[in-house]
Protein backbone atom coordinates (compact mmCIF):
# COMPACT_ATOMS: atom_id res chain seq x y z
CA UNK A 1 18.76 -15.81 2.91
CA UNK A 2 21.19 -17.04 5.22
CA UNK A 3 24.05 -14.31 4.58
CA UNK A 4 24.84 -10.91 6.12
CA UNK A 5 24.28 -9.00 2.85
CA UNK A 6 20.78 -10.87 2.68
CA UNK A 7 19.99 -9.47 6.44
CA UNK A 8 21.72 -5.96 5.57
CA UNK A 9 19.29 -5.65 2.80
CA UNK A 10 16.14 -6.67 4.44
CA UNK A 11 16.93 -3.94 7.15
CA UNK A 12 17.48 -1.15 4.39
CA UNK A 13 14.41 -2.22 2.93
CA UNK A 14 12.73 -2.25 5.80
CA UNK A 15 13.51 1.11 6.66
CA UNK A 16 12.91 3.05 3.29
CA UNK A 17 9.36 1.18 3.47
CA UNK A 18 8.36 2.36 6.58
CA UNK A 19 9.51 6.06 5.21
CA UNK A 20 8.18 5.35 1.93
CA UNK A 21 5.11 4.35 3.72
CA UNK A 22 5.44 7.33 6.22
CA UNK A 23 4.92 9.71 2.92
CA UNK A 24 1.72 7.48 1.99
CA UNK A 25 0.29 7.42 5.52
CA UNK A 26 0.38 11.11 6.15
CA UNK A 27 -1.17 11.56 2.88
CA UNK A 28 -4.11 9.41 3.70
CA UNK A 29 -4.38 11.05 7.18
CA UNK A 30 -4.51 14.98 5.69
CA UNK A 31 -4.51 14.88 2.03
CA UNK A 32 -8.72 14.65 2.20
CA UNK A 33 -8.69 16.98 4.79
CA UNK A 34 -6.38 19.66 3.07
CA UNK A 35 -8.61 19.24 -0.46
CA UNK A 36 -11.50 19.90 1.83
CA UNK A 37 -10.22 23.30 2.99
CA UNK A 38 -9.30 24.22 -0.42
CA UNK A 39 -12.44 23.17 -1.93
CA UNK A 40 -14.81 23.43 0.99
CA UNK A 41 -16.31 20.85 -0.42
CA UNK A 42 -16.73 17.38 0.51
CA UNK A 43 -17.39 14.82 -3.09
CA UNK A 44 -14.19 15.68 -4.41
CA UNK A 45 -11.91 15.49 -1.02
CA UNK A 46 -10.54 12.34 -1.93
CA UNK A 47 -9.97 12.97 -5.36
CA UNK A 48 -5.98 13.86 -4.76
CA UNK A 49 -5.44 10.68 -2.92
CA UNK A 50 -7.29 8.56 -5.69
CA UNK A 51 -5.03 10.19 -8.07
CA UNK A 52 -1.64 8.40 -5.98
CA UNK A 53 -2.81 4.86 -7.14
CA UNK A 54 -4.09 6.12 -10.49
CA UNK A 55 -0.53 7.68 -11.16
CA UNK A 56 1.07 4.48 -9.85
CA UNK A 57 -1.21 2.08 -12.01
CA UNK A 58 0.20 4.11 -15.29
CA UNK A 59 4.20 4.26 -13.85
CA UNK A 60 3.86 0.64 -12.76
CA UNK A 61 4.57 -0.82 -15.70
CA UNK A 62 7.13 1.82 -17.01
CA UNK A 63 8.81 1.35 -13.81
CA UNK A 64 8.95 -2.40 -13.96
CA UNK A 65 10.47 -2.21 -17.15
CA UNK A 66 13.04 0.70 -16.51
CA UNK A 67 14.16 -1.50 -13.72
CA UNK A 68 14.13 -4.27 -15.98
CA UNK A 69 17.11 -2.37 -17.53
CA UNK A 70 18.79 -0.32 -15.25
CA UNK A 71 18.80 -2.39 -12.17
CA UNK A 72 16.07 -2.35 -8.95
CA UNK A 73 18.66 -0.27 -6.74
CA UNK A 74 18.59 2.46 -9.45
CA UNK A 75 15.18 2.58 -9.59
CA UNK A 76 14.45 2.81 -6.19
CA UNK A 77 16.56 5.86 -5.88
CA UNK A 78 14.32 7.73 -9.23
CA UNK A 79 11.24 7.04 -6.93
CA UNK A 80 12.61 8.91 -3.87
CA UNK A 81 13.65 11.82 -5.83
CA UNK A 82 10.03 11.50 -6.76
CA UNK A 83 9.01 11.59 -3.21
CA UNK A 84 11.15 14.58 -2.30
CA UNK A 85 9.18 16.42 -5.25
CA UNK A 86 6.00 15.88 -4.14
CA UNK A 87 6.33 17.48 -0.52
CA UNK A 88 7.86 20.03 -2.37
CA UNK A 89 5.21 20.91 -4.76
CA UNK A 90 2.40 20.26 -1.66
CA UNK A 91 4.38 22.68 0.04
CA UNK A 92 3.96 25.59 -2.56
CA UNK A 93 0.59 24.83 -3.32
CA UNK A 94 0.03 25.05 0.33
CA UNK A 95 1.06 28.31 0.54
CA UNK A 96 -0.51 29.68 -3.01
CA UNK A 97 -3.92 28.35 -1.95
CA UNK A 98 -3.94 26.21 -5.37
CA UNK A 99 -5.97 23.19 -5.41
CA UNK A 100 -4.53 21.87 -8.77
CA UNK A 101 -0.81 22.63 -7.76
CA UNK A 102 -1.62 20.61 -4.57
CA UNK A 103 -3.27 17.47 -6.58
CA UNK A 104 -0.19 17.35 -9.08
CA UNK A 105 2.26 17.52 -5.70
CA UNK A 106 0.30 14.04 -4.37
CA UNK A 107 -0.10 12.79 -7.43
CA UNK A 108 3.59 12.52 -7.41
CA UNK A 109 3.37 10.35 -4.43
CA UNK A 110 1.71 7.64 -7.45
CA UNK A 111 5.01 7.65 -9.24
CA UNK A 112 7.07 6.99 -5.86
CA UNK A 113 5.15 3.97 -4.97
CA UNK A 114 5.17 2.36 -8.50
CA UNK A 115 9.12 1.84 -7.51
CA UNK A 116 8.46 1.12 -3.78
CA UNK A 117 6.00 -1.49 -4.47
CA UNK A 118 8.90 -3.65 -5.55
CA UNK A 119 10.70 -3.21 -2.33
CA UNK A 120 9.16 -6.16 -1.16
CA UNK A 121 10.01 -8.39 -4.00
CA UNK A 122 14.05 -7.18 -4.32
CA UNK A 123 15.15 -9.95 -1.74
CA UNK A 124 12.47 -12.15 -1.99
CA UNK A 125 13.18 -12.85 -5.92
CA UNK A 126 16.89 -14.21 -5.07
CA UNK A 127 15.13 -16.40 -2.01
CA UNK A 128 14.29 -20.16 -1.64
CA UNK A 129 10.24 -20.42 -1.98
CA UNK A 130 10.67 -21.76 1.44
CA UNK A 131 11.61 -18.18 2.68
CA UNK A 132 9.62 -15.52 0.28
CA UNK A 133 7.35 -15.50 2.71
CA UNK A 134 9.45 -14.26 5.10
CA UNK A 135 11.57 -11.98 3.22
CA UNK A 136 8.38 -10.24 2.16
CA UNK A 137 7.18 -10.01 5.82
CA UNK A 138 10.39 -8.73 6.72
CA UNK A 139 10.54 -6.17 4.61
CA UNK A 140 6.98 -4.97 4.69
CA UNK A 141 7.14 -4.77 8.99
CA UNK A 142 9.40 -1.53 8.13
CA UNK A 143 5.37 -0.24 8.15
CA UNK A 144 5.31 -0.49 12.07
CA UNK A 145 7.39 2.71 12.03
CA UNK A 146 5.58 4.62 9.40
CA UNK A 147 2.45 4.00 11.79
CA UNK A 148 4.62 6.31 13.96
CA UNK A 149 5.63 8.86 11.78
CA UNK A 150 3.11 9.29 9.29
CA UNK A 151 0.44 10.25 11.64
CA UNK A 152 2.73 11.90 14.03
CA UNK A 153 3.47 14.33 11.29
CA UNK A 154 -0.31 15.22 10.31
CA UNK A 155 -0.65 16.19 14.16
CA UNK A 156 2.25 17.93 14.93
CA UNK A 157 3.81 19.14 12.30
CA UNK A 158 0.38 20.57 11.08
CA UNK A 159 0.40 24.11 12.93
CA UNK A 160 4.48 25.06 12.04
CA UNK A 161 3.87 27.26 9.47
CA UNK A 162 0.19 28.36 11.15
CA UNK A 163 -1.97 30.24 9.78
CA UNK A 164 -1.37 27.66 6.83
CA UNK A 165 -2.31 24.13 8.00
CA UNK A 166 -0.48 20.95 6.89
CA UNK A 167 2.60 22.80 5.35
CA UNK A 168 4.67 21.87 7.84
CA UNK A 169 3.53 18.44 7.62
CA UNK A 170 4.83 17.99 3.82
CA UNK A 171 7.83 20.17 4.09
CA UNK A 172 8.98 17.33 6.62
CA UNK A 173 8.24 14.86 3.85
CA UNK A 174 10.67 15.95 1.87
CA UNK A 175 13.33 15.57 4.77
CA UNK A 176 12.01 11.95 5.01
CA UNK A 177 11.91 11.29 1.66
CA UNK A 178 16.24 12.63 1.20
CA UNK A 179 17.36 10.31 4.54
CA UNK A 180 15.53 7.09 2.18
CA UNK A 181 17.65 8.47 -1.16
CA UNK A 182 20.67 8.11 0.89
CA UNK A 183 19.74 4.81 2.65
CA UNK A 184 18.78 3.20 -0.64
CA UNK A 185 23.01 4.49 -2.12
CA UNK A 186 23.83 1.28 0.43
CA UNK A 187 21.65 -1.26 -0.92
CA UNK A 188 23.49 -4.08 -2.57
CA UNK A 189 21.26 -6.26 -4.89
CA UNK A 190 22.23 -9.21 -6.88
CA UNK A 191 21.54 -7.71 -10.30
CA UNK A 192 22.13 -10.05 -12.81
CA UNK A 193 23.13 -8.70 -16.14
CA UNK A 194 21.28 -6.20 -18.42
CA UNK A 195 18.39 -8.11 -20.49
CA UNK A 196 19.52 -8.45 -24.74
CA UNK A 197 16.75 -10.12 -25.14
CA UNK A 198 12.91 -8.68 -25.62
CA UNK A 199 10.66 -9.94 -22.89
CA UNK A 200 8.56 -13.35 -23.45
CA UNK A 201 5.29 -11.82 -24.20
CA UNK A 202 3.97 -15.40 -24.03
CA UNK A 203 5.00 -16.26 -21.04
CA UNK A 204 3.65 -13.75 -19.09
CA UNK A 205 0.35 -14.56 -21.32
CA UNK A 206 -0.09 -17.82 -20.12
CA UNK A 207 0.62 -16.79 -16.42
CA UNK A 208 -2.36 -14.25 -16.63
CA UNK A 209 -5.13 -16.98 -16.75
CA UNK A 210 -4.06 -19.26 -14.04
CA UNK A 211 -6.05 -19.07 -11.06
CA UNK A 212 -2.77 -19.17 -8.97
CA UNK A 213 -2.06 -15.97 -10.45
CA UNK A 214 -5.47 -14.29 -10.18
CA UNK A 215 -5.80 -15.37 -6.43
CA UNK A 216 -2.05 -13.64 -5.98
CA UNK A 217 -3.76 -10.56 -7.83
CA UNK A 218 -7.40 -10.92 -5.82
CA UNK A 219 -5.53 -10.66 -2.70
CA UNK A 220 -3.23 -7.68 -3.29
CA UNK A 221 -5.43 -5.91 -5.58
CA UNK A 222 -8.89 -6.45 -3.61
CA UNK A 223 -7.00 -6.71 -0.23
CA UNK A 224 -5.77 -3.45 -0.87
CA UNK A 225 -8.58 -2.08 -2.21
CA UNK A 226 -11.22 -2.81 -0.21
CA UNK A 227 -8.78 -1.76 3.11
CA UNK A 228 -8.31 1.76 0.95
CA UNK A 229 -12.18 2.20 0.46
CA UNK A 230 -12.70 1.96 4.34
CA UNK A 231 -9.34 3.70 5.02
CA UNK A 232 -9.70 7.01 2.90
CA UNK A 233 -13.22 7.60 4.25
CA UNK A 234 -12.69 6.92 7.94
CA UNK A 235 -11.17 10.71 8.88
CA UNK A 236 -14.26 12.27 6.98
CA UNK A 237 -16.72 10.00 8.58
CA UNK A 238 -15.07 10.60 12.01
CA UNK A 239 -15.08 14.07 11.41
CA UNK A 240 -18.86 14.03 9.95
CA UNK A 241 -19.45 12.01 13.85
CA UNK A 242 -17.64 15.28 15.62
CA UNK A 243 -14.08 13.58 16.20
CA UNK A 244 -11.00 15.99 15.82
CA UNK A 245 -8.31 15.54 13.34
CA UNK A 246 -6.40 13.76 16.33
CA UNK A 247 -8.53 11.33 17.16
CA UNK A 248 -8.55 10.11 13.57
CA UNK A 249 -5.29 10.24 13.33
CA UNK A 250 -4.50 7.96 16.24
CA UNK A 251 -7.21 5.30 14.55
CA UNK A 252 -5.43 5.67 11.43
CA UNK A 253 -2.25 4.87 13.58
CA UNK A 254 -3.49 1.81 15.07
CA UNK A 255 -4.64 0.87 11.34
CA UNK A 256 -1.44 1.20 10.28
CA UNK A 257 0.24 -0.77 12.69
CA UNK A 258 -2.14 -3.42 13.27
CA UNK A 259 -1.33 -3.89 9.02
CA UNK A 260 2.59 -4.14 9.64
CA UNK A 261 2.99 -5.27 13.20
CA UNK A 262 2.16 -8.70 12.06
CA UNK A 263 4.61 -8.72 9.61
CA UNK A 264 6.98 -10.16 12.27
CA UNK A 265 5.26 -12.81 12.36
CA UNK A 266 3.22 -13.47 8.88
CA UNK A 267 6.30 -15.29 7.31
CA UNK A 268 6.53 -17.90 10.21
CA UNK A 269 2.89 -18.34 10.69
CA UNK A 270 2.63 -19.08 6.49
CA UNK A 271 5.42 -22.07 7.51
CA UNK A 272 3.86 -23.56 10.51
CA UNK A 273 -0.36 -23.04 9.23
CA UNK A 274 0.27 -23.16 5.41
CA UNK A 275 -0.67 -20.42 3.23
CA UNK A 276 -4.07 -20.84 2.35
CA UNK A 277 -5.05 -20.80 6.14
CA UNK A 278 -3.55 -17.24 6.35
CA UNK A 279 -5.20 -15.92 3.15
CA UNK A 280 -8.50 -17.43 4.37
CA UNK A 281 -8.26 -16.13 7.99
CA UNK A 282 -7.56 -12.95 6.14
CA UNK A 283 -10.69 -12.94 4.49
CA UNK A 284 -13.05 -13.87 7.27
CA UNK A 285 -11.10 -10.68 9.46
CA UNK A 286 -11.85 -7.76 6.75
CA UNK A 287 -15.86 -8.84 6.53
CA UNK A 288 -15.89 -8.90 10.43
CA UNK A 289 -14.15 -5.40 10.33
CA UNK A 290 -17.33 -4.38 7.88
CA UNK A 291 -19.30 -5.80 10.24
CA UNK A 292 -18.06 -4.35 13.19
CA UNK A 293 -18.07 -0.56 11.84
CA UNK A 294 -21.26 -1.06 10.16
CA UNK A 295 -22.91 -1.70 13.76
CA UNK A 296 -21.88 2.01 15.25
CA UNK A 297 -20.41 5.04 14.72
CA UNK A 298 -18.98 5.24 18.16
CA UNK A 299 -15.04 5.81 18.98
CA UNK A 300 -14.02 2.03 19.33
CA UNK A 301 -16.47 0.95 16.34
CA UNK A 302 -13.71 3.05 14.52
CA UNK A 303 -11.38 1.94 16.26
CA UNK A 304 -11.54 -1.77 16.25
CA UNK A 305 -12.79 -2.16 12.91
CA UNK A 306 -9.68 -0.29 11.28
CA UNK A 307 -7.28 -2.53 13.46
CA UNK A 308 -8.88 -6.02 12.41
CA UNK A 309 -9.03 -4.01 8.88
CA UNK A 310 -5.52 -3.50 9.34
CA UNK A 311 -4.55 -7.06 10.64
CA UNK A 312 -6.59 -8.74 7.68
CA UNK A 313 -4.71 -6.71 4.94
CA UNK A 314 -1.74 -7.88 6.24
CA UNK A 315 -2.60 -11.48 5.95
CA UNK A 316 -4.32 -10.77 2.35
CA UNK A 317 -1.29 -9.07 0.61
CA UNK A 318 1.55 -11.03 2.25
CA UNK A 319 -0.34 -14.14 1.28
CA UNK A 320 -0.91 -12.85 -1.81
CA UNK A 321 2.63 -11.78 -2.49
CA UNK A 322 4.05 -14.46 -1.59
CA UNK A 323 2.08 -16.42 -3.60
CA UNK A 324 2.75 -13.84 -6.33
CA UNK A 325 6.90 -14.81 -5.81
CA UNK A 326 6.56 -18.17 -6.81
CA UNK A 327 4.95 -17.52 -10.22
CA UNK A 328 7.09 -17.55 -13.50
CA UNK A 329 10.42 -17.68 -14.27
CA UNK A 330 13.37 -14.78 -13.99
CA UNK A 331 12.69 -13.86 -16.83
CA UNK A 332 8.83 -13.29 -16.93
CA UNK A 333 8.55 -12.20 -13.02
CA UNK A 334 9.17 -9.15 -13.13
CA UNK A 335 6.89 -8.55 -15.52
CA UNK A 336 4.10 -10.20 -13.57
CA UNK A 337 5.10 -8.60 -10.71
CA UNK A 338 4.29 -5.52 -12.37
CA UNK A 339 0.72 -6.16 -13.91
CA UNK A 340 0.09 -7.12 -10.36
CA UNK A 341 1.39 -3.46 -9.48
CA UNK A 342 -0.83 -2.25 -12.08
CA UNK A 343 -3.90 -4.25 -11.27
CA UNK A 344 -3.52 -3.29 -7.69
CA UNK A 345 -3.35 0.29 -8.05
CA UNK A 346 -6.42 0.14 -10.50
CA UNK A 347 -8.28 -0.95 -7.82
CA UNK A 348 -7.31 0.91 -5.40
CA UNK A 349 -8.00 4.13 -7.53
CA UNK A 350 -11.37 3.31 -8.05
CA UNK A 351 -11.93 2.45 -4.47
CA UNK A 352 -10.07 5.39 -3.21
CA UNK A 353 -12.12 7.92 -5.24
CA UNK A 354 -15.35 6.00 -4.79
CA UNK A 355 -14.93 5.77 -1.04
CA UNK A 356 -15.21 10.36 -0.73
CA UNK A 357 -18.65 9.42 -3.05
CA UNK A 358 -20.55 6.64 -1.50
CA UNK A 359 -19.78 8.47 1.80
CA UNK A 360 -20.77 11.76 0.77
CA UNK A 361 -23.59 10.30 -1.30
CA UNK A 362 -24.99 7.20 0.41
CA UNK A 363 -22.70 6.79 3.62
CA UNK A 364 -20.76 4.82 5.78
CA UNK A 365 -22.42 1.70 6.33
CA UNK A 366 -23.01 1.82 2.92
CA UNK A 367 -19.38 1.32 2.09
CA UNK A 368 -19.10 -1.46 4.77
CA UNK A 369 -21.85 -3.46 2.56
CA UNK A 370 -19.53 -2.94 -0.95
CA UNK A 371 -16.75 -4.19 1.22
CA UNK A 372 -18.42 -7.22 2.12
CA UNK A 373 -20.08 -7.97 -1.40
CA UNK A 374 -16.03 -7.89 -2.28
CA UNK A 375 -14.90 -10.34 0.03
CA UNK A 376 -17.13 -12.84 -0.35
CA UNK A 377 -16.77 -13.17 -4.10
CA UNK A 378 -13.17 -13.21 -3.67
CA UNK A 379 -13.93 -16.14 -1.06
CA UNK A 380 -15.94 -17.66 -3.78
CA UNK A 381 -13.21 -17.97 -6.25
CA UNK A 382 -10.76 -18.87 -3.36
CA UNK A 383 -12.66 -21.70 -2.79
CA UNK A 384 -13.57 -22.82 -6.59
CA UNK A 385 -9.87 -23.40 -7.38
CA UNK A 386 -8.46 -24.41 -3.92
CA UNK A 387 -6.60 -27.30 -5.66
CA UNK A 388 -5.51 -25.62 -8.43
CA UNK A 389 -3.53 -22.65 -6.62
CA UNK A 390 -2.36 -24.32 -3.30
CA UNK A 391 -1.64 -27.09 -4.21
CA UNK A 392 2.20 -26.75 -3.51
CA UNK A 393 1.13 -25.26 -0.01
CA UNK A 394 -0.34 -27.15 2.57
């Protein structure tokens, strides 16, 4: 980690996540809203954006194998073409009116991420465990920007192509989406040679029931989850309270940053505190964010509840993957890596989709409660096997 080409990576990473995550963002900020137009109909609002992580569960694996073969750099670049497709396809189903066009176009978005997800891994695989942490962090603070763009598109971009609204918002996607294709053509990863040999089933076996690699899952999977449930609903309860599509935009913009802006830091503070400190501060921050939004439905309740949402994710998944980094071999990793993928965007599809329900349905202190429920048995378990998962971390 202590080269140029380490450094010059990081930085291109960086950068493709925040665009990557500048696609994702804007889709969470209007996708709900744009389904509602369609539809004029609340339940199923969310039901486009649930289908991003259901997409990426299925491709997760695929992709981890594909990559497996044909190198990470290669299969970075098939997920932006996959990125540029979807704004394309949102675009023309935009414009035809066409509800199932438009849920195929951000369902596209599921196969991006299921190769973007591993951004965050590329340097931190070839790393000393001393500095995964770091690398990780590094890579995933590339999200401060998207906090920027990805909201700045669903507000400004919206009206461009008025009377139809959001078109000009994806047709800028796909702009975003081509400048990461050609970023990602001066990545240099130290591929090792193409597997002859059929992956260690039994490996990757044994790896599944240790409890240091179902806290790594917990945290991303859960983590992400549980931030997603509250997340996707917060621009339809804000709307439901008489808030414009601006003023949830600018929450979700704190959100986002409040998840990456730490990321300068995460790494160092995993050093100097130890992990499990982080990933346990991270768990007592997203069941005070329940807490806090579950006690009003005023402006800041939204507002400071998403950003200590926002903060605790942070702390949940980099712990999590970092934790994640230091399980199995080179040859069974990857694998891992992606049944973590998989696992992570299971639960974030169900939460997703749930999240337009329970609001519509029950509401939104109601989803504050699940989130809470969530937490604390993930607490439970954290606690239960202390020993046997941190024990190389102090």
């Amino acid at each position: 980690m202590d080269t140029k080409r380490d450094y010059i990576n990081i930085g291109i990473l960086a950068v493709c996540h925040a665009l990557y995550m500048s696609t994702s963002i804007l889709s969470v900020a209007i996708a709900s809203i744009a389904s509602q137009n369609l539809l004029a109909d609340a339940t199923y609002a969310t039901l486009p954006q649930a289908m991003i992580p259901l997409i990426a569960m299925i491709s997760t694996i695929p992709a981890a194998m594909l990559m497996r073969r044909i190198g990470r750099k290669n299969g970075f670049l098939v997920g932006a073409v996959a990125g540029m497709a979807s704004g394309v396809i949102c675009s023309i189903a935009l414009i035809n009116a066409d509800f199932i066009l438009f849920l195929v176009g951000v369902s596209l978005l599921g196969a991006y991420q299921a190769f973007a997800v591993f951004y965050r891994f590329a340097v931190a695989d070839s790393a000393d465990a001393r500095m995964k942490g770091k690398a990780i962090s590094l890579v995933l603070a590339g999200g401060v920007l998207a906090a920027v763009i990805g909201p700045g598109m669903a507000s400004f971009a919206r009206d461009l192509f008025s009377p139809i609204l959001f078109l000009g918002s994806y047709v800028a996607t796909v702009g975003i989406n081509f400048l990461a294709l050609v970023l990602l053509l001066f990545l240099r990863l130290p591929e090792g040679p193409v597997p002859t040999t059929r992956i260690d089933w039994s490996k990757v076996g044994d790896a599944l029931g240790n409890p240091r690699y179902v806290t790594a899952v917990g945290f991303c999977g859960l983590g992400t989850g549980v931030m997603m449930f509250v997340m996707t609903a917060t621009p339809l309860a804000m709307l439901d309270c008489g808030f414009s599509v601006v003023a949830s935009s600018a929450v979700i913009s704190w959100h986002v940053l409040a998840m990456f802006v730490p990321s300068f830091f995460t790494g160092n503070l995993i050093e100097r505190f130890g992990l499990y400190s982080i990933m346990f501060i991270g768990l007592v921050l997203m069941a005070g964010s329940a807490v806090i939004a579950a006690l009003g439905i005023t402006f800041p309740h939204f507002a400071v509840s998403l950003v200590i949402n926002g903060l605790a994710w942070n702390f949940m998944f980099v712990g999590g993957s970092t934790l994640l980094a230091s399980i199995g071999d080179q040859d069974s990793r990857p694998m891992l890596q992606g049944l973590n993928e998989f696992l992570t965007f299971g639960m974030t599809a169900v939460a997703t989709f749930a999240s337009g329900a329970v609001f519509s349905l029950i509401g939104w202190t109601a989803i504050q409660i699940f989130c809470v429920i969530a937490i604390i048995l993930l607490l439970l378990f954290m606690l239960i096997n202390r020993r046997k998962v941190f024990l190389d971390y102090a």
